[in-house]
N, C-alpha and C. Protein backbone atom coordinates (compact mmCIF):
# COMPACT_ATOMS: atom_id res chain seq x y z
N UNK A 1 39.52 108.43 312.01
CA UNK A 1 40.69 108.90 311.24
C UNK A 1 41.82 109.23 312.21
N UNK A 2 43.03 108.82 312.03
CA UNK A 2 44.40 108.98 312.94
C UNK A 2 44.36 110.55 312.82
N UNK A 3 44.81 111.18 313.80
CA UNK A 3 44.89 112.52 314.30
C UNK A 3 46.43 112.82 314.68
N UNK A 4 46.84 114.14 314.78
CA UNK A 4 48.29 114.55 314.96
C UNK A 4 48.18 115.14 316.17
N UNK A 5 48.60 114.23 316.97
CA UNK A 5 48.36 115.02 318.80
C UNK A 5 49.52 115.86 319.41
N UNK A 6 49.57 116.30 319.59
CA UNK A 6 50.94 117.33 320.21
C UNK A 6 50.46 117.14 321.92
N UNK A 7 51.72 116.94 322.36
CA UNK A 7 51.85 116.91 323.82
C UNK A 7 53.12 117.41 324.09
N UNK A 8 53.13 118.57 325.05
CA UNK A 8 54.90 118.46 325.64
C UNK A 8 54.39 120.24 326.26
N UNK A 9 55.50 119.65 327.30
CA UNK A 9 55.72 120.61 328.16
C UNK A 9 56.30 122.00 328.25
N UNK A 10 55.62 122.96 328.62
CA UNK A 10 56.21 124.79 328.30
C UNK A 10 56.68 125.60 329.61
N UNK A 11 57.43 126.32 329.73
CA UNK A 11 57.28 127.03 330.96
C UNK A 11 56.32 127.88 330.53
N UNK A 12 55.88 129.03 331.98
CA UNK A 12 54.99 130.20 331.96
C UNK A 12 55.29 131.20 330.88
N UNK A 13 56.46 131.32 330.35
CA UNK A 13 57.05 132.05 329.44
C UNK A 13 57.57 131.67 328.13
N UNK A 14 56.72 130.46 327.57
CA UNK A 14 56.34 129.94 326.08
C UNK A 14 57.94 128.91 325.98
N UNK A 15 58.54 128.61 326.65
CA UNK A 15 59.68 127.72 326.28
C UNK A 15 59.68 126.28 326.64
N UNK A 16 59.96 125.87 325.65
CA UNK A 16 59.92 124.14 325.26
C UNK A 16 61.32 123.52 326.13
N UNK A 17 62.21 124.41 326.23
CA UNK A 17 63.77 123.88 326.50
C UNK A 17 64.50 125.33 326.87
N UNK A 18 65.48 125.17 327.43
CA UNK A 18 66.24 126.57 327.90
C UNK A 18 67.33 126.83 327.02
N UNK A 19 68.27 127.63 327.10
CA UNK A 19 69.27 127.85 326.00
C UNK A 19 70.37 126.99 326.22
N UNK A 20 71.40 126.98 325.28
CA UNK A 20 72.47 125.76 325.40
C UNK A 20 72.03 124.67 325.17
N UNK A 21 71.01 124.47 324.40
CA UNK A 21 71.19 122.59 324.65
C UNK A 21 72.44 121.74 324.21
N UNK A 22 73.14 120.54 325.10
CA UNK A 22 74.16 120.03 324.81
C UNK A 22 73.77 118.87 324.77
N UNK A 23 75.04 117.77 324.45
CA UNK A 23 74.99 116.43 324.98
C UNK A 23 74.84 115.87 326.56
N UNK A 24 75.54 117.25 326.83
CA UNK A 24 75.67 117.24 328.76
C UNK A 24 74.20 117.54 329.23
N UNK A 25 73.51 118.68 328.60
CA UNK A 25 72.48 118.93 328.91
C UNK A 25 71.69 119.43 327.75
N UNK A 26 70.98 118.34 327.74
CA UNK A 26 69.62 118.02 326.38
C UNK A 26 68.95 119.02 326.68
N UNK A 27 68.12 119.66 327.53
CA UNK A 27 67.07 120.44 328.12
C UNK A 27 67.39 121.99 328.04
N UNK A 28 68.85 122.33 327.70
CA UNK A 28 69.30 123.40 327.92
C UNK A 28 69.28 124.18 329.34
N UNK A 29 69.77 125.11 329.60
CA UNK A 29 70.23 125.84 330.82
C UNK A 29 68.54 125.44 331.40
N UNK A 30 67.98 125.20 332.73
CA UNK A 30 67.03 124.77 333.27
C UNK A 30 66.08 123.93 332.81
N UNK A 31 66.19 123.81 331.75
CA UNK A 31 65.10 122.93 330.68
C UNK A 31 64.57 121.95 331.92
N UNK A 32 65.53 121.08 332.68
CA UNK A 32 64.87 119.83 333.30
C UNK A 32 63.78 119.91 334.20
N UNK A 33 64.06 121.46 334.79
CA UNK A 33 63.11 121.75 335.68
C UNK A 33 61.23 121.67 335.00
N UNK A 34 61.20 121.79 333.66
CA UNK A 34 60.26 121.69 333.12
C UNK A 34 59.56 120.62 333.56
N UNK A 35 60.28 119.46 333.81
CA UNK A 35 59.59 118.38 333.81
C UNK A 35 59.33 117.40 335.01
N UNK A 36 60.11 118.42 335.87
CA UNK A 36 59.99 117.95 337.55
C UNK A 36 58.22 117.66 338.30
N UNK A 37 57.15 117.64 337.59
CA UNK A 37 55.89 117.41 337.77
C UNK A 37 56.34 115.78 337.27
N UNK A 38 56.70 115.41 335.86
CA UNK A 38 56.74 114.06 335.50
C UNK A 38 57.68 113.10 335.84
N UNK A 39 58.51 113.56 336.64
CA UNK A 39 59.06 112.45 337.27
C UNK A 39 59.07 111.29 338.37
N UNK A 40 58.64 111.95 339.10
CA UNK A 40 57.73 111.26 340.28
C UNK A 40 56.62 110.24 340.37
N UNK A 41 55.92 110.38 338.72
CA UNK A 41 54.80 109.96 338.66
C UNK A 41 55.10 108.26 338.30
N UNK A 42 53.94 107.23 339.03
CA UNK A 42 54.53 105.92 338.53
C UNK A 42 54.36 106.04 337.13
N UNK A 43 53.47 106.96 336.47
CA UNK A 43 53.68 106.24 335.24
C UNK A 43 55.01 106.19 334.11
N UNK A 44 55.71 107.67 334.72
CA UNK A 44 57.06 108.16 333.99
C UNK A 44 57.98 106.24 334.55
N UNK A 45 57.79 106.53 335.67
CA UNK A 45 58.96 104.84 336.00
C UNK A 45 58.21 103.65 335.46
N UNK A 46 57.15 103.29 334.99
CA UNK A 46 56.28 102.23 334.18
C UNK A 46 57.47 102.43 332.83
N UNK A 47 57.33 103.47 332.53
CA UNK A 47 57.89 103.63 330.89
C UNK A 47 59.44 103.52 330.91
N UNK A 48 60.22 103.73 332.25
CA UNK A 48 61.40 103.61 332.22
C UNK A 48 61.64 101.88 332.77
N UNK A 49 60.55 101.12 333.04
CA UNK A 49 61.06 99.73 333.63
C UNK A 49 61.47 99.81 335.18
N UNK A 50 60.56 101.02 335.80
CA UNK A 50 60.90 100.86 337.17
C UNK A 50 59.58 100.41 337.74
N UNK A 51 60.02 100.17 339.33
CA UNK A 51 58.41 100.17 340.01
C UNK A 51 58.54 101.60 340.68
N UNK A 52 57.31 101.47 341.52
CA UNK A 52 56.95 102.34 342.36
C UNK A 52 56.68 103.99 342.21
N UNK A 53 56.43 105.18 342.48
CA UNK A 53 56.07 106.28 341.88
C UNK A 53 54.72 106.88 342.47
N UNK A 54 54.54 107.86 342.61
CA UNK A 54 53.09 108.65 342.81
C UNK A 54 52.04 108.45 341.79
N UNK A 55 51.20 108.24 342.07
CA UNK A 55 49.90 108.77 341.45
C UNK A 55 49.16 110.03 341.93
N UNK A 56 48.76 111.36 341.01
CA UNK A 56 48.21 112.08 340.99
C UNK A 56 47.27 112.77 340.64
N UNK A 57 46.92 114.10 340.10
CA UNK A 57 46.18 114.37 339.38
C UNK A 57 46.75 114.07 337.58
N UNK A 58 48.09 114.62 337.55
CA UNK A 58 48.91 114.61 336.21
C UNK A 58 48.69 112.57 335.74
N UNK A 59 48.69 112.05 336.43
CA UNK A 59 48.18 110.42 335.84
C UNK A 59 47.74 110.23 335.27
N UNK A 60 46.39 110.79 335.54
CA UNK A 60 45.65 109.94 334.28
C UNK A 60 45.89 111.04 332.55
N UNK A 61 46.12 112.41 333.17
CA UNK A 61 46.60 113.28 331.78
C UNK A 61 47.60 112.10 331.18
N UNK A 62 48.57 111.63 331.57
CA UNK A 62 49.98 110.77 331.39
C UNK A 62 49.16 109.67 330.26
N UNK A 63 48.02 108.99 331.07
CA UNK A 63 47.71 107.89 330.50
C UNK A 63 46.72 108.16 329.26
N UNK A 64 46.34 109.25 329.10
CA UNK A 64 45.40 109.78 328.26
C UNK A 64 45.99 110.05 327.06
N UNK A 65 47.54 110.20 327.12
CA UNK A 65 47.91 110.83 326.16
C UNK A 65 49.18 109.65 325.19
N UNK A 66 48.62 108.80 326.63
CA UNK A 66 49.96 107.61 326.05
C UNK A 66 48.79 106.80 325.02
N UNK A 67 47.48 107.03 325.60
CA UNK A 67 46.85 106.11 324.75
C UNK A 67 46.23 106.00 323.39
N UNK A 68 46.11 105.01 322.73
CA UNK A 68 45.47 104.84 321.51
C UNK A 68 46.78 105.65 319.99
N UNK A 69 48.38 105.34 321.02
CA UNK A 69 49.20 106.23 319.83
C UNK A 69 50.05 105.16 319.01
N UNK A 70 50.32 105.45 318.00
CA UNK A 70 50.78 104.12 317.17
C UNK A 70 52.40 104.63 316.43
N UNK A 71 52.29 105.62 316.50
CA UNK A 71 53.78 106.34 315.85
C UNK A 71 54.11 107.67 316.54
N UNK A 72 55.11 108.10 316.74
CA UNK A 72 55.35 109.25 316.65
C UNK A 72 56.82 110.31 315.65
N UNK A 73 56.83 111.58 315.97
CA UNK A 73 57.39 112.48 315.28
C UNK A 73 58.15 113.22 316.26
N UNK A 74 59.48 113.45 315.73
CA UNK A 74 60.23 114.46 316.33
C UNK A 74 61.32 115.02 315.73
N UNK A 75 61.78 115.68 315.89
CA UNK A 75 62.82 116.68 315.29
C UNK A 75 64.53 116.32 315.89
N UNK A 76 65.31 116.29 315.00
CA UNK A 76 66.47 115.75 315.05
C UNK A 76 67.18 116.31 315.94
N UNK A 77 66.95 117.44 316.92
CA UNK A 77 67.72 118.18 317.77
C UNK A 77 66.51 117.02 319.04
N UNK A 78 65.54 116.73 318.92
CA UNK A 78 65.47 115.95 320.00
C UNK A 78 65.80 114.32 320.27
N UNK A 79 66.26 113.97 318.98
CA UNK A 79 66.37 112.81 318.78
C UNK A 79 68.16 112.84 319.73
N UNK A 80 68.86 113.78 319.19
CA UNK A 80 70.16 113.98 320.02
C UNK A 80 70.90 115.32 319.32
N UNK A 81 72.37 115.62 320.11
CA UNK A 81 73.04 116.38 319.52
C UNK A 81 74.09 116.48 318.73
N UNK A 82 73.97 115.33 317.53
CA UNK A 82 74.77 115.49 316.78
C UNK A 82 74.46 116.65 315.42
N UNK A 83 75.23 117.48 315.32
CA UNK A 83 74.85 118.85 313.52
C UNK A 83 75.56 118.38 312.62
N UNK A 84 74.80 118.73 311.36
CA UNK A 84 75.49 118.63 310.07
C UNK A 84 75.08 116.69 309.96
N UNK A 85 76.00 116.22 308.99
CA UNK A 85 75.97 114.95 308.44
C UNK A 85 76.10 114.26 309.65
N UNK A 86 75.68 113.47 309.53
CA UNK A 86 76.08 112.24 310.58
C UNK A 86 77.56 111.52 310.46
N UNK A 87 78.32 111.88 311.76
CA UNK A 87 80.08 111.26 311.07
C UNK A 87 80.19 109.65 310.99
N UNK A 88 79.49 109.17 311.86
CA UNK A 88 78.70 107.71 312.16
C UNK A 88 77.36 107.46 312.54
N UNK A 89 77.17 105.97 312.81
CA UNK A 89 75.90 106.20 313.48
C UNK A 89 76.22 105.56 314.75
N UNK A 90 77.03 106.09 315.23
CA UNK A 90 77.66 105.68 316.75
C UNK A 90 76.44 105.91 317.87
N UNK A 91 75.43 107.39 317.18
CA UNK A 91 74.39 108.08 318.43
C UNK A 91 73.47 107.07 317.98
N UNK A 92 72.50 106.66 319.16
CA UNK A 92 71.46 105.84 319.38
C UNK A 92 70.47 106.32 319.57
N UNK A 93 70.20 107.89 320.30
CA UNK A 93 69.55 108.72 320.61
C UNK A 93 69.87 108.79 322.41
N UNK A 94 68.77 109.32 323.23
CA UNK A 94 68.91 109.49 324.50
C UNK A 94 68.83 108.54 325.71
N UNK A 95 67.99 107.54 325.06
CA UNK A 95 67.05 106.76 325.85
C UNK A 95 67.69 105.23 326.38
N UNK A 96 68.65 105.05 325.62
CA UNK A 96 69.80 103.53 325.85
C UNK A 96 69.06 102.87 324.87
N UNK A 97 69.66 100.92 325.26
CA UNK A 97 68.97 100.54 324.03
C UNK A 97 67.53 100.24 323.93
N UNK A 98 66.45 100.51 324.89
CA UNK A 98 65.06 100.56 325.03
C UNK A 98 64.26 101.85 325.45
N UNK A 99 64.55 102.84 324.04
CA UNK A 99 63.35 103.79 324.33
C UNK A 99 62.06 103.37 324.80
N UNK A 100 61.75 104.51 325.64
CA UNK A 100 59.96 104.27 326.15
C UNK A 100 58.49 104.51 324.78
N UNK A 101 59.20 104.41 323.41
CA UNK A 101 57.85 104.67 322.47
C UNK A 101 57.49 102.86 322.13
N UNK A 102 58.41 102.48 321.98
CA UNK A 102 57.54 100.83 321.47
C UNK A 102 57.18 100.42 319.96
N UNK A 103 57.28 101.94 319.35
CA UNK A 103 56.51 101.84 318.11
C UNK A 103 57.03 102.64 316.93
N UNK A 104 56.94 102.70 315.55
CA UNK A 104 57.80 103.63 314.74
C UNK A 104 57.88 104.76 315.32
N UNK A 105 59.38 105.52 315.54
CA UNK A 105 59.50 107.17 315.16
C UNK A 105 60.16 107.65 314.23
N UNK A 106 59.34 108.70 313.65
CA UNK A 106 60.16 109.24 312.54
C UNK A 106 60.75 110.37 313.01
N UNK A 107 61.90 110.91 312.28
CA UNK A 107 62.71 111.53 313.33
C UNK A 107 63.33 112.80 311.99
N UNK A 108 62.85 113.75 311.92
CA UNK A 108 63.14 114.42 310.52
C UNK A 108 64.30 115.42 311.08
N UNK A 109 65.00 114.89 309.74
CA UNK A 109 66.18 115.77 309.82
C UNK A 109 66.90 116.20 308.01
N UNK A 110 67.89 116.87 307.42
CA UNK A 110 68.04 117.10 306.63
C UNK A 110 68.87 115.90 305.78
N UNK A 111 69.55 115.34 306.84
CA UNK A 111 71.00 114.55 306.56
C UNK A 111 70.15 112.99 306.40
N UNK A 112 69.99 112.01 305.58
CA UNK A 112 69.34 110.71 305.56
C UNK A 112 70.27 109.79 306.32
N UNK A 113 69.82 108.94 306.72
CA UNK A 113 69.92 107.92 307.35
C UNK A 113 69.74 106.19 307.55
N UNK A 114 70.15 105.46 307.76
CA UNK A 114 69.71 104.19 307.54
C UNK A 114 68.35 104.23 308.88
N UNK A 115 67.35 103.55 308.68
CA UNK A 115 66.24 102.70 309.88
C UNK A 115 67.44 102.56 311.43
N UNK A 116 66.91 102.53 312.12
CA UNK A 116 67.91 102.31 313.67
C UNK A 116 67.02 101.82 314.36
N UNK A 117 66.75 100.38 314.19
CA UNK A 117 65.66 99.25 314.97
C UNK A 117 66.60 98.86 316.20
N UNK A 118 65.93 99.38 317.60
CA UNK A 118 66.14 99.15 318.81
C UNK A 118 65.38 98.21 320.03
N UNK A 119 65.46 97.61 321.08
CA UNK A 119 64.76 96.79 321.82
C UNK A 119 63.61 97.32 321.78
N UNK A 120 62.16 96.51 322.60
CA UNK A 120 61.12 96.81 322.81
C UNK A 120 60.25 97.20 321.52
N UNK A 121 60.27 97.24 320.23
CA UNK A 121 59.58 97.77 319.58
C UNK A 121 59.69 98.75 318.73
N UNK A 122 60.57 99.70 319.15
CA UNK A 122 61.34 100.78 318.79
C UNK A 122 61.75 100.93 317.63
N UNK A 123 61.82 101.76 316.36
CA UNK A 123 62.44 101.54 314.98
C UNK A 123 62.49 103.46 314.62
N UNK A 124 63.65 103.87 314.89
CA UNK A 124 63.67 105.14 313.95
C UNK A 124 63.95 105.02 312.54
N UNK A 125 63.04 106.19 312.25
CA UNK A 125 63.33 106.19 311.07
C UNK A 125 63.22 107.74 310.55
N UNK A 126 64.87 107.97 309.66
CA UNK A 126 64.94 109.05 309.41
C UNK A 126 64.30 110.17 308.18
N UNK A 127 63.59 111.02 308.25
CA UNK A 127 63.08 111.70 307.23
C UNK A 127 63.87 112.76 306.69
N UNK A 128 63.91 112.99 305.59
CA UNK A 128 64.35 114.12 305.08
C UNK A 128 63.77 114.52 303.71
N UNK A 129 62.76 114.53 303.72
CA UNK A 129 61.96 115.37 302.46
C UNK A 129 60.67 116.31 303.31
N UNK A 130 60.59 116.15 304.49
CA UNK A 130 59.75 117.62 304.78
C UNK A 130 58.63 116.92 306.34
N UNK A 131 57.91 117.82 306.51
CA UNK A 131 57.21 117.42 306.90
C UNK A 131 55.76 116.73 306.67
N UNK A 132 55.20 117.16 305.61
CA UNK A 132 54.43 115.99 305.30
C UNK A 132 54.54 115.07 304.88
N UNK A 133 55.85 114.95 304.20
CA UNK A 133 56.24 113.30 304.51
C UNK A 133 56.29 112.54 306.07
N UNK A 134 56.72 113.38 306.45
CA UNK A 134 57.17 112.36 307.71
C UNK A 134 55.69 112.16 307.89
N UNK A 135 54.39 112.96 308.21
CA UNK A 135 53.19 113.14 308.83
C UNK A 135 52.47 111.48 307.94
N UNK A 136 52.95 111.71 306.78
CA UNK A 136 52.10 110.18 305.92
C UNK A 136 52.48 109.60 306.26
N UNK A 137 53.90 109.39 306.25
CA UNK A 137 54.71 107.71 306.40
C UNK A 137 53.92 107.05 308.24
N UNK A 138 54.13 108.09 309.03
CA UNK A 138 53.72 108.03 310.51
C UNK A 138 52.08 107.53 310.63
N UNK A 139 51.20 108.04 309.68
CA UNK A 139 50.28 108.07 309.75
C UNK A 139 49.93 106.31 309.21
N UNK A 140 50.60 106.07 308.50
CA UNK A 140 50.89 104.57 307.46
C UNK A 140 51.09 104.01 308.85
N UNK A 141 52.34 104.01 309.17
CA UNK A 141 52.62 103.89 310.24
C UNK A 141 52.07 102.85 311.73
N UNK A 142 51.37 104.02 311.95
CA UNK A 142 50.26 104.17 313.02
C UNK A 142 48.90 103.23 312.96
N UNK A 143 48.81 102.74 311.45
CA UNK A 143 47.41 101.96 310.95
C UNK A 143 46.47 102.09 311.48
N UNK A 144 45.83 103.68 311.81
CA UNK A 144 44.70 103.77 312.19
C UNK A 144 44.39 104.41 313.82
N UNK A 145 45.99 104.29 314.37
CA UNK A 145 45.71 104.85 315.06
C UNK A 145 46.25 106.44 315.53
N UNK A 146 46.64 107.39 316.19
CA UNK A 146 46.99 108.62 316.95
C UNK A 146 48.39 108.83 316.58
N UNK A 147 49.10 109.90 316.07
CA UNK A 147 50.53 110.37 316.26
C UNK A 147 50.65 111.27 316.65
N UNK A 148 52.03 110.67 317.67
CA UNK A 148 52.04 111.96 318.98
C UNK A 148 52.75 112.64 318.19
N UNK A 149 53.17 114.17 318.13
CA UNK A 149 54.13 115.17 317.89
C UNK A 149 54.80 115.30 319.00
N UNK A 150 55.62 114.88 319.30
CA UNK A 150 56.81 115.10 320.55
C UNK A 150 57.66 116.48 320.78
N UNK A 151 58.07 116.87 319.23
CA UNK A 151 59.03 118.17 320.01
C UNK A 151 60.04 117.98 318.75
N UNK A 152 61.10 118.84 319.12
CA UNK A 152 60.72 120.26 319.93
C UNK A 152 60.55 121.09 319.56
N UNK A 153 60.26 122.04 319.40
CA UNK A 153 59.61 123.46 319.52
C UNK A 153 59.66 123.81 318.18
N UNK A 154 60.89 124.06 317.46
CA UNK A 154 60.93 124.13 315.79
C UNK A 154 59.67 123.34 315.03
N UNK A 155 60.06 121.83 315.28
CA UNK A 155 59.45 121.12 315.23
C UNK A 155 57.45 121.09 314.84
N UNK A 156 57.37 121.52 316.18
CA UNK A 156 56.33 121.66 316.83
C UNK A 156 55.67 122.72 315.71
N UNK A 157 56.36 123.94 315.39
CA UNK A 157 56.03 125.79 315.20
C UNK A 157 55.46 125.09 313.52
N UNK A 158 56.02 124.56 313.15
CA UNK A 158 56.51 124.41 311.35
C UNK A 158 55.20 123.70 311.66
N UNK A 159 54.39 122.48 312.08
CA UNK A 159 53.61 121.67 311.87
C UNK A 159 52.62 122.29 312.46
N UNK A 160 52.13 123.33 313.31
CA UNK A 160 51.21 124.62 313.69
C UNK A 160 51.24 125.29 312.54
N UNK A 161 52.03 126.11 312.03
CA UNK A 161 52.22 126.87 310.61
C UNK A 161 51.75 126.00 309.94
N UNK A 162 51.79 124.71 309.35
CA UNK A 162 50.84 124.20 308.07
C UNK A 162 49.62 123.51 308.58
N UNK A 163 49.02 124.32 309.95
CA UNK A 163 47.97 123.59 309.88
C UNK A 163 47.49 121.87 310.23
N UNK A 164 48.51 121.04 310.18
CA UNK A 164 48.58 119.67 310.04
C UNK A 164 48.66 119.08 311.81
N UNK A 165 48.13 119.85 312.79
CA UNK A 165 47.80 119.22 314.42
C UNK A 165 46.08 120.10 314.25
N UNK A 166 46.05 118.11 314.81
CA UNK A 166 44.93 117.90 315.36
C UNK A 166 44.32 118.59 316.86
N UNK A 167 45.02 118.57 317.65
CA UNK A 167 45.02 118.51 318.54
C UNK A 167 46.23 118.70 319.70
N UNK A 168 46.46 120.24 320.90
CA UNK A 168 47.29 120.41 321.50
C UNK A 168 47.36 120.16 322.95
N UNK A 169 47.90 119.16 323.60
CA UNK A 169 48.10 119.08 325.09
C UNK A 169 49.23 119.54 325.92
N UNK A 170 49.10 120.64 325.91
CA UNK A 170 50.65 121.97 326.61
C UNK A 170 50.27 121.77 328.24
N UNK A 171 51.60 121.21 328.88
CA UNK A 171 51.56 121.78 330.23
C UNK A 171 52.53 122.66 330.51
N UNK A 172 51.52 122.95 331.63
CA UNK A 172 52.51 124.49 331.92
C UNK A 172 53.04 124.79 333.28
N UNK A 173 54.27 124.58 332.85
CA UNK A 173 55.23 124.20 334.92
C UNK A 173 55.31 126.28 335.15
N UNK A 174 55.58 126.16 336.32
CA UNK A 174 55.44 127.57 336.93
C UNK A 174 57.05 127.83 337.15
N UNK A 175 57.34 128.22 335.88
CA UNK A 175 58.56 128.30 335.72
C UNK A 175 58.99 128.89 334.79
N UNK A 176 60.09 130.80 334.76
CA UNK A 176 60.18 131.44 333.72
C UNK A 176 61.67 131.02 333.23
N UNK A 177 62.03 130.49 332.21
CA UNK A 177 63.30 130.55 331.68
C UNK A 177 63.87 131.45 330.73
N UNK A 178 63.53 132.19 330.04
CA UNK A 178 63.58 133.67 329.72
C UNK A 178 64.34 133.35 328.54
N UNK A 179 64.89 132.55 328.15
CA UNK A 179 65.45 132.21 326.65
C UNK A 179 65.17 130.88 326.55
N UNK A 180 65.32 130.61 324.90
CA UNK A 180 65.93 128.49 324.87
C UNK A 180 65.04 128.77 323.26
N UNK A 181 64.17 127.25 323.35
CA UNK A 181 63.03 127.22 322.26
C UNK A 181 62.01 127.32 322.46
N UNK A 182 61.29 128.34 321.44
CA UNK A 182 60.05 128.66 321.59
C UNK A 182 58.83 128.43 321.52
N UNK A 183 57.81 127.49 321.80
CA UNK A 183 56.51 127.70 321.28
C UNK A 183 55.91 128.57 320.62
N UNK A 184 55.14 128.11 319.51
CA UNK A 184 54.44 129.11 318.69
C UNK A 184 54.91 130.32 318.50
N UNK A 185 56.10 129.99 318.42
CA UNK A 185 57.45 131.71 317.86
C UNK A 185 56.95 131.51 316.02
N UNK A 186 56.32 132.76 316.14
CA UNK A 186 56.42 133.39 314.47
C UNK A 186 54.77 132.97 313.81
N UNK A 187 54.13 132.38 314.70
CA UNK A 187 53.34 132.08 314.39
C UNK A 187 52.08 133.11 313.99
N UNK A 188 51.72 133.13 312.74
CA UNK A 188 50.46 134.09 312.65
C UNK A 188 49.30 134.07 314.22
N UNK A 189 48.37 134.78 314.46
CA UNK A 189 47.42 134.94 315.21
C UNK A 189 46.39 134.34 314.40
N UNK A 190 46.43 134.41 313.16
CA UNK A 190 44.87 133.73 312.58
C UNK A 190 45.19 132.06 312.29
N UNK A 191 46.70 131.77 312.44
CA UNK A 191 47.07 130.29 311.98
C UNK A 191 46.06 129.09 313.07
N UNK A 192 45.95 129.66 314.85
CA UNK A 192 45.50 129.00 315.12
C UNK A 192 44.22 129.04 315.81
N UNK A 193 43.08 128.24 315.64
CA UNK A 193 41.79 128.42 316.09
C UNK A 193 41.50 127.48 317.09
N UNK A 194 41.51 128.04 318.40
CA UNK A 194 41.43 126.70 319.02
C UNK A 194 40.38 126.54 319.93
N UNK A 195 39.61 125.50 320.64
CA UNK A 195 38.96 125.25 320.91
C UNK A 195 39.02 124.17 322.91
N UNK A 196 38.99 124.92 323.80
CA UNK A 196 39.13 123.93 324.92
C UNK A 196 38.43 122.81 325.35
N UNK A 197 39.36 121.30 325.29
CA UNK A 197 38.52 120.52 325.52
C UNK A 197 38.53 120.37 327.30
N UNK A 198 39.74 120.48 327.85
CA UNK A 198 39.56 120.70 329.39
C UNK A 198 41.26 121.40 329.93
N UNK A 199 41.00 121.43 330.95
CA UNK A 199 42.08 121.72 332.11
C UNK A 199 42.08 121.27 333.29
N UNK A 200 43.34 120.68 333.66
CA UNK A 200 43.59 120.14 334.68
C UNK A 200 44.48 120.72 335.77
N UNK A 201 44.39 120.97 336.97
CA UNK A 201 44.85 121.37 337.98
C UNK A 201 46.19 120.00 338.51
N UNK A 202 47.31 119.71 338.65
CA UNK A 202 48.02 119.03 339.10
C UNK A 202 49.14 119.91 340.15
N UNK A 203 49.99 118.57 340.91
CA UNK A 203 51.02 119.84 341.56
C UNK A 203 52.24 119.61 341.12
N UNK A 204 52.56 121.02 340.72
CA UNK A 204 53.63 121.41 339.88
C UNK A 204 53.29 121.91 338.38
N UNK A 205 52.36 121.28 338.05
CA UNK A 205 52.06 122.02 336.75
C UNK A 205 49.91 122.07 336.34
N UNK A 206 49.99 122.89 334.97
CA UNK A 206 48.64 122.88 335.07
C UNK A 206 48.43 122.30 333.51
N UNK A 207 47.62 121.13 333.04
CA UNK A 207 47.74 120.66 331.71
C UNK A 207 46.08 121.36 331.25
N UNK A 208 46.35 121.80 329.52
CA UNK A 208 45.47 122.35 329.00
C UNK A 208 45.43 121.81 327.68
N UNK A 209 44.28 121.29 327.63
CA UNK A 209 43.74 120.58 326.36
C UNK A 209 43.13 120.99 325.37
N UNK A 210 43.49 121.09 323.80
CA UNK A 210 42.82 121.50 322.74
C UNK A 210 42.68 121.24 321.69
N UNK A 211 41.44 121.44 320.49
CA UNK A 211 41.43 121.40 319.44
C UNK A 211 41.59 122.43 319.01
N UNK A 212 41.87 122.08 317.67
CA UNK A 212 41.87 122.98 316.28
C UNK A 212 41.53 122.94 315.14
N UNK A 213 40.26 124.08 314.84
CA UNK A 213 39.37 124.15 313.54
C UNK A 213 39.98 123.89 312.48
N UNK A 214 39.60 123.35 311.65
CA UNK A 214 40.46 123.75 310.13
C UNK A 214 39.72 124.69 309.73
């Protein structure tokens, strides 16, 4: 049965992204530093169309999590920074015209949208009736196989609150940003039951793997 995988990166102090996020800066005030473990790695430049890169411990986490996924989900503040209605559809999102997914994303937001089919595989598609819509259509989607939950953090909190992840892969860079978006902000203590499947030691960050009971 296709599963709802959550992967993405936190500082030591529960934040997904720092405050301010802009067009200038997606990540908000330090956000990028979050992700200074994944850049280096060949597999981050595989997905951008580069060569060359480290291999580490964080690798095969990279490849573990890229694999067996057929759709994913994300929230319209990560898709880009346009608020309110869309004035055009001038934004493409972040990535140019060949995002690194390959495969449907649904991309939920309030405001609807036409499909935005891009190189490589790529096809957003906009939701706006909730989240378990988006979770079926993705799951349709996916035909059988894995959907990643990407972000961000809103995102993320709302689909923890109903219960609907399978499964959480949080790394955690050694790094306090003291405001931005939150992980598991508001979240009951009994909402989540979780279960360790492992942990990994890498340098720069430490990845921690889990289920969750229904």
């Amino acid at each position: 049965m296709s599963k709802l995988r959550l992967s993405i990166t936190m500082s030591l102090d529960g934040y997904a992204a720092g405050p301010d996020q802009s067009e200038e800066n997606p990540l908000g005030v330090g956000g990028m530093e979050l992700h200074e473990w994944f850049f280096p790695l060949k597999a981050f430049r595989e997905m951008h169309g580069e060569e060359g890169g480290e291999v580490n411990a964080s690798s095969a986490v990279v490849e573990e999590r890229r694999a067996d996924i057929g759709a994913t989900i994300m929230g319209r503040n990560m898709f880009g920074p346009v608020r309110g209605p869309w004035p055009d559809e001038s934004w493409r999102g972040w990535w140019g015209e060949d995002p690194p997914y390959h495969h449907p994303v649904f991309v939920l937001t309030h405001h609807p949208r036409e499909p935005l089919e891009m190189q490589g595989g790529t096809t957003f598609r906009f939701v706006s009736d909730g989240i378990a819509s988006a979770l079926s259509q993705a799951k349709d989607a996916a035909r059988g196989r894995d959907v990643w939950l990407a972000g961000g953090a809103s995102v993320v909190n709302q689909y923890l609150a109903a219960r609907l992840v399978d499964e959480i892969d949080v790394s955690i860079a050694p790094l306090i940003l003291g405001a931005g978006a939150r992980l598991f902000e508001g979240l009951d203590r009994r909402t989540l039951k979780l279960g360790q499947i492992r942990s990994v030691d890498a340098p720069g960050v430490t990845h921690i793997k889990y289920e969750l009971a229904r």
